[in-house]
C-alpha atoms as a PDB file:
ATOM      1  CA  UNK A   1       3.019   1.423 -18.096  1.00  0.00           C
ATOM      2  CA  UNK A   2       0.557   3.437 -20.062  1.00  0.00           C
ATOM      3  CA  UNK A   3       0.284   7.241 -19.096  1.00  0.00           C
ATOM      4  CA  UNK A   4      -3.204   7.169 -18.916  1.00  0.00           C
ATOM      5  CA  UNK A   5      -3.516   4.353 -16.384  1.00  0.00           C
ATOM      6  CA  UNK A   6      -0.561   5.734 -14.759  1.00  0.00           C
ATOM      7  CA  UNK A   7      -2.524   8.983 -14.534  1.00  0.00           C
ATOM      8  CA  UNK A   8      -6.108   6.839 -13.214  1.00  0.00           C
ATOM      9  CA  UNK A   9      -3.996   5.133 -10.266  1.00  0.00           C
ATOM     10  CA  UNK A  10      -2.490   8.186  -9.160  1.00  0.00           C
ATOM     11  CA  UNK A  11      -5.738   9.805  -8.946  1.00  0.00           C
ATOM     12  CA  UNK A  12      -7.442   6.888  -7.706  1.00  0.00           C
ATOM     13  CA  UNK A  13      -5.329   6.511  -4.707  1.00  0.00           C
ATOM     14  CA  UNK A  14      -4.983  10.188  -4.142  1.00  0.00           C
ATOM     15  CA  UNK A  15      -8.892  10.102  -3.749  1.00  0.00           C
ATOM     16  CA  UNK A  16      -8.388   7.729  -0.846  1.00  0.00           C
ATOM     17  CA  UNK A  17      -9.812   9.714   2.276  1.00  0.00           C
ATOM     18  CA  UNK A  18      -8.265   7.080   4.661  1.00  0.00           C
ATOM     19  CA  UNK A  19      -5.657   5.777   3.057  1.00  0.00           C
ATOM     20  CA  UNK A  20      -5.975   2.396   4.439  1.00  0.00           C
ATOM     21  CA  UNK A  21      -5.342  -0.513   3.001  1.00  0.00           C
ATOM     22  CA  UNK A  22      -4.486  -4.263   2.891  1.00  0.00           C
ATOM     23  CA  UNK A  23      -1.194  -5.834   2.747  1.00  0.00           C
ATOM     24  CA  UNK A  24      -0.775  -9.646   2.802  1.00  0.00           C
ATOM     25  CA  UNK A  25       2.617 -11.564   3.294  1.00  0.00           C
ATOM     26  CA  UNK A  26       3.473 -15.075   3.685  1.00  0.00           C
ATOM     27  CA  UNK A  27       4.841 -16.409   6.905  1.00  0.00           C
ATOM     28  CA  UNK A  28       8.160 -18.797   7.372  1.00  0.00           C
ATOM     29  CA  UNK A  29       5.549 -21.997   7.413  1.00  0.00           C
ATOM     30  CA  UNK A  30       3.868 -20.618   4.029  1.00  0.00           C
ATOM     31  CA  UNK A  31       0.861 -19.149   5.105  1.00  0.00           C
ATOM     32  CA  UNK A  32      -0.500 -15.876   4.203  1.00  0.00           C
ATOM     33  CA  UNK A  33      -0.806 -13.116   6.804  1.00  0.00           C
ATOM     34  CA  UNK A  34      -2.895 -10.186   6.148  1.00  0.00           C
ATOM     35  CA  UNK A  35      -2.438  -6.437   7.839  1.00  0.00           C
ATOM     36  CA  UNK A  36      -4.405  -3.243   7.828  1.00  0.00           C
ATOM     37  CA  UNK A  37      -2.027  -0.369   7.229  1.00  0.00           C
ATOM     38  CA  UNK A  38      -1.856   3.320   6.496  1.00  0.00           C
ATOM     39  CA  UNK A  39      -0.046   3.870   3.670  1.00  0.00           C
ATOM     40  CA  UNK A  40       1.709   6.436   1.231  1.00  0.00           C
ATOM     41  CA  UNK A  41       2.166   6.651  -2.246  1.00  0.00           C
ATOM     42  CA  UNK A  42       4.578   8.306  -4.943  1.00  0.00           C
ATOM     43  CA  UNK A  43       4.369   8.901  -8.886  1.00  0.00           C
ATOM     44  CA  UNK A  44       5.244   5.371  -9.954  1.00  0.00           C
ATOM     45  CA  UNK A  45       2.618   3.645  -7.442  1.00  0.00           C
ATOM     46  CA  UNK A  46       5.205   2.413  -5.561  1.00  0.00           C
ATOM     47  CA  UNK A  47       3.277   1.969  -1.867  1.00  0.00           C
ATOM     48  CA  UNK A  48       5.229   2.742   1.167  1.00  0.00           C
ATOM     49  CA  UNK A  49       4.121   2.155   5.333  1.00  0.00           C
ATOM     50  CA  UNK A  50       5.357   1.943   8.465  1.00  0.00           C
ATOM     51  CA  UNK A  51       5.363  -0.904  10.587  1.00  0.00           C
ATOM     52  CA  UNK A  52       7.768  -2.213  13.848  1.00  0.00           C
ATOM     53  CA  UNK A  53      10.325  -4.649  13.338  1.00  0.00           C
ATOM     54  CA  UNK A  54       8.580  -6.651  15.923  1.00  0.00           C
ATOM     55  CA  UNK A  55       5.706  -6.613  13.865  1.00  0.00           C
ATOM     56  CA  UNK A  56       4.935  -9.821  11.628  1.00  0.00           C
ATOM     57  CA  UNK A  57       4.719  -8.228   8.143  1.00  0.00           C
ATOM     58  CA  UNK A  58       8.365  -6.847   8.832  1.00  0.00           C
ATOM     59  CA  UNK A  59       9.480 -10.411   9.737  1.00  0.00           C
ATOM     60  CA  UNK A  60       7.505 -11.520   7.185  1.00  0.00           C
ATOM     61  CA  UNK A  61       8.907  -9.759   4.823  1.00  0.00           C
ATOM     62  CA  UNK A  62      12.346 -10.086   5.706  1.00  0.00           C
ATOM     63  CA  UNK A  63      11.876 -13.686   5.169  1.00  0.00           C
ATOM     64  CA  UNK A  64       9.727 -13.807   1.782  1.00  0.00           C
ATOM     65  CA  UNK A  65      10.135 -10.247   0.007  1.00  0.00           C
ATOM     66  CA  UNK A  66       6.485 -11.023  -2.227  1.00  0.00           C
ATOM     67  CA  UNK A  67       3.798  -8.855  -1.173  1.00  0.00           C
ATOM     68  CA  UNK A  68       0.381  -8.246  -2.010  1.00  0.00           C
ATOM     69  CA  UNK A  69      -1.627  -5.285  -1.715  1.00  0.00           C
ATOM     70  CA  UNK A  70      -5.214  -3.775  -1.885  1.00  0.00           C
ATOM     71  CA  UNK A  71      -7.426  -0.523  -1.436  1.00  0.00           C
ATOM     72  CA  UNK A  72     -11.120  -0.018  -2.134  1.00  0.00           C
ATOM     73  CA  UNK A  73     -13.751   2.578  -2.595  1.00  0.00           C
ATOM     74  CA  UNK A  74     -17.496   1.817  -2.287  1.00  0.00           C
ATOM     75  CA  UNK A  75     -18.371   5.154  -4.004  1.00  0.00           C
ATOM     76  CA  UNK A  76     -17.558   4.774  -6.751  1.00  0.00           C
ATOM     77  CA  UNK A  77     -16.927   1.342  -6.545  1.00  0.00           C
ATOM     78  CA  UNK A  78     -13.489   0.705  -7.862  1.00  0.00           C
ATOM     79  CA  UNK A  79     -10.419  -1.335  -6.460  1.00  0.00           C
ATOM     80  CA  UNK A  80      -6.946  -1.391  -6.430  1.00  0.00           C
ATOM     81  CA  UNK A  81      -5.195  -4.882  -6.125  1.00  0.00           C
ATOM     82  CA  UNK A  82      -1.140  -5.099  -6.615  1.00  0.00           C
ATOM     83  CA  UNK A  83       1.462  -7.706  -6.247  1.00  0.00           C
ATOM     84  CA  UNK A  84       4.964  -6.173  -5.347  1.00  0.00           C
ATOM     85  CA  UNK A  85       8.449  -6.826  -3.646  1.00  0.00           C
ATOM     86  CA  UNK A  86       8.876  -4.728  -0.442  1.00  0.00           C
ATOM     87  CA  UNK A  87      11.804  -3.999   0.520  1.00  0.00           C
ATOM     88  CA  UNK A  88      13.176  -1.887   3.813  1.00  0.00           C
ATOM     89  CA  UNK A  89      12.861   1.787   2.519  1.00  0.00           C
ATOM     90  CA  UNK A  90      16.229   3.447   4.165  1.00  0.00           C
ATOM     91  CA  UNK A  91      16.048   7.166   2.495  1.00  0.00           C
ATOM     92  CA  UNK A  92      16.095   9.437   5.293  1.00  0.00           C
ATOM     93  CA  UNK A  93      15.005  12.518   3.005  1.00  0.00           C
ATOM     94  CA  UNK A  94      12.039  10.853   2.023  1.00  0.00           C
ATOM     95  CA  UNK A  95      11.202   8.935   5.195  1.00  0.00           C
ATOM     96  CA  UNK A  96      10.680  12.449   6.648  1.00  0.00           C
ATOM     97  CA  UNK A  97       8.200  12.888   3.982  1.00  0.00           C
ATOM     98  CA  UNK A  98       6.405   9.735   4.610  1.00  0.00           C
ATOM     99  CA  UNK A  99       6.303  10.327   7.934  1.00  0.00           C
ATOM    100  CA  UNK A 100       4.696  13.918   7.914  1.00  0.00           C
ATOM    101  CA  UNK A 101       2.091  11.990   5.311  1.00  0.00           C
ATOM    102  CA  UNK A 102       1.369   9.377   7.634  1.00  0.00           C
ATOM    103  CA  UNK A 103       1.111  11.730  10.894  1.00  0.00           C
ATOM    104  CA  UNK A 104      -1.036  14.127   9.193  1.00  0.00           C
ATOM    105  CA  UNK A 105      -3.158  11.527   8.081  1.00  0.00           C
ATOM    106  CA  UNK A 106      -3.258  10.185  11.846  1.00  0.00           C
ATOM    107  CA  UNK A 107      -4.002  14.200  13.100  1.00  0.00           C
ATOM    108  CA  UNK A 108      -6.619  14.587  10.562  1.00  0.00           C
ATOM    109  CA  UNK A 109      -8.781  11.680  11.846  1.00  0.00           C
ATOM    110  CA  UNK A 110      -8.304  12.719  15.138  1.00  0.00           C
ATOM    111  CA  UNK A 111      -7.234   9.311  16.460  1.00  0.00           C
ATOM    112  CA  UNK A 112      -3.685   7.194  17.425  1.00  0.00           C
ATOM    113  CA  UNK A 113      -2.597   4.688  14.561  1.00  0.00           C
ATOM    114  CA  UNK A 114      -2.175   1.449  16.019  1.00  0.00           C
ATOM    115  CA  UNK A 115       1.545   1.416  15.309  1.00  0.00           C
ATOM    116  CA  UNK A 116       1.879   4.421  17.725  1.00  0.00           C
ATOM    117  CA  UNK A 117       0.208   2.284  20.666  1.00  0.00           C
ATOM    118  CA  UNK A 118       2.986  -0.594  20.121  1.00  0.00           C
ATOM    119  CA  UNK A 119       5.565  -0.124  22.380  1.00  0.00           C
ATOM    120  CA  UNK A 120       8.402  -2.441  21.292  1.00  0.00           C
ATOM    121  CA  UNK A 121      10.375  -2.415  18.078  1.00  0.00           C
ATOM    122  CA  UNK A 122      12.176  -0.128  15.902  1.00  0.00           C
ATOM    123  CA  UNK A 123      10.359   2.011  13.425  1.00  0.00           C
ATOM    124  CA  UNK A 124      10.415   0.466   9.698  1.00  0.00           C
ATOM    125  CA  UNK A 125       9.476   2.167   6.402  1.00  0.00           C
ATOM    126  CA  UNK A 126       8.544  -0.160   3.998  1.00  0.00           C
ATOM    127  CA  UNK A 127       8.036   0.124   0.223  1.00  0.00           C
ATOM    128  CA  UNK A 128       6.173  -2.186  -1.991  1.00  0.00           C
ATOM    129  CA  UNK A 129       7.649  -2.237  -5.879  1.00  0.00           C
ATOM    130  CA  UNK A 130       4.561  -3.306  -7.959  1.00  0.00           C
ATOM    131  CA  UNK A 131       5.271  -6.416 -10.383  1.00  0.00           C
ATOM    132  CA  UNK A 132       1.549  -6.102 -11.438  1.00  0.00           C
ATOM    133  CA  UNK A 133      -1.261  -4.428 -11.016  1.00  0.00           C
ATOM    134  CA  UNK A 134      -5.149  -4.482 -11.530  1.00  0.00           C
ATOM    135  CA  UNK A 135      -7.276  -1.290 -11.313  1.00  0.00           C
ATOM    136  CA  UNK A 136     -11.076  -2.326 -11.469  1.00  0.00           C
ATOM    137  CA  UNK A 137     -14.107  -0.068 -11.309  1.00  0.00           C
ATOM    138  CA  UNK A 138     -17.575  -1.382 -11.247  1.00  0.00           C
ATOM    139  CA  UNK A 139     -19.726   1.666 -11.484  1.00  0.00           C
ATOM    140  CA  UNK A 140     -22.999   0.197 -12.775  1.00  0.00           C
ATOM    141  CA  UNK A 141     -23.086   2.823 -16.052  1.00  0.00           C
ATOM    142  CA  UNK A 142     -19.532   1.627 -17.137  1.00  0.00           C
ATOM    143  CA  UNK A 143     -20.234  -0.791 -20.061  1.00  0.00           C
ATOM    144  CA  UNK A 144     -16.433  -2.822 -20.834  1.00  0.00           C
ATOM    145  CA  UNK A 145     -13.235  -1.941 -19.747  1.00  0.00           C
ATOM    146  CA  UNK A 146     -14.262  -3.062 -15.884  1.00  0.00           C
ATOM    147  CA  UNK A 147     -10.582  -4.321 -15.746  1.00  0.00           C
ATOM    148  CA  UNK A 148      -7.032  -2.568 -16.403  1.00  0.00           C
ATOM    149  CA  UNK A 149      -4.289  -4.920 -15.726  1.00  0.00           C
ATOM    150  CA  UNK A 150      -0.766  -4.580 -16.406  1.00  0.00           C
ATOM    151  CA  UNK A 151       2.171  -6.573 -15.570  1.00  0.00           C
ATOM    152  CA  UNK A 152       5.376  -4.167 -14.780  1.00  0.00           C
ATOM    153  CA  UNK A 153       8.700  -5.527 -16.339  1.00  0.00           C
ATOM    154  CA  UNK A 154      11.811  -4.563 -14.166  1.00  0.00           C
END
């Protein structure tokens, strides 16, 4: 991936005041389910949440490992849209990380993520490996480039 864009999406998402965003999956019968989640991010843009096993994205996604995923900001007006394979994200070491992110994200808004008000299921990391992704801003001054899209070999 080009350093530059690299450099935009890592800014871009580290920007994100709420770090919410959009994750669809596809059920067993083939349709797509869409979730709200808080989410994480490294270096690489790989995207990482957590979810219950209970949940349907996590059976979702134990069933059909394609994801998509998608953040927005209205000021400026720019959006992140990625495709990805998820995957169960079982590195202790950095699941400690993830979770401090997520719970100080949680503490900082002063409310209870809905994950925390589900009482059944096991807690699930999960990480989403972009395949492609398509960074778009639409500030009204920007003249060309609206689109940067770039589809990640493996």
């Amino acid at each position: 991936m080009d350093k530059q864009l690299l450099k935009d999406l890592v800014a871009f998402l580290g920007l994100q005041k709420s770090r919410l965003g959009v994750v669809s999956t596809i059920s067993k019968e083939n349709t797509p389910e869409s979730a709200f989640v808080y989410f994480a991010f490294d270096e690489n843009i790989n995207i990482y949440f957590a979810t219950k096993d209970t949940s349907r994205k996590f059976k979702n996604i134990t069933h059909n490992k394609n994801v998509s995923f998608a953040v927005a900001t209205e000021n400026p007006p720019q959006t992140l849209q990625l495709e990805g394979i998820a995957t169960v994200h079982n590195d202790i070491e950095n699941q400690k990380d993830l979770f401090q992110d997520l719970v100080a994200l949680a503490s900082s808004k002063h409310f209870s993520p809905p994950i925390s008000q589900q009482t059944e299921g096991g807690l699930e990391f999960i990480k989403i490996s972009p395949t492609w992704i398509r960074f778009g801003n639409f500030e009204v001054r920007k003249h060309g480039d609206t689109f940067k899209e770039v589809k990640i070999n493996d």
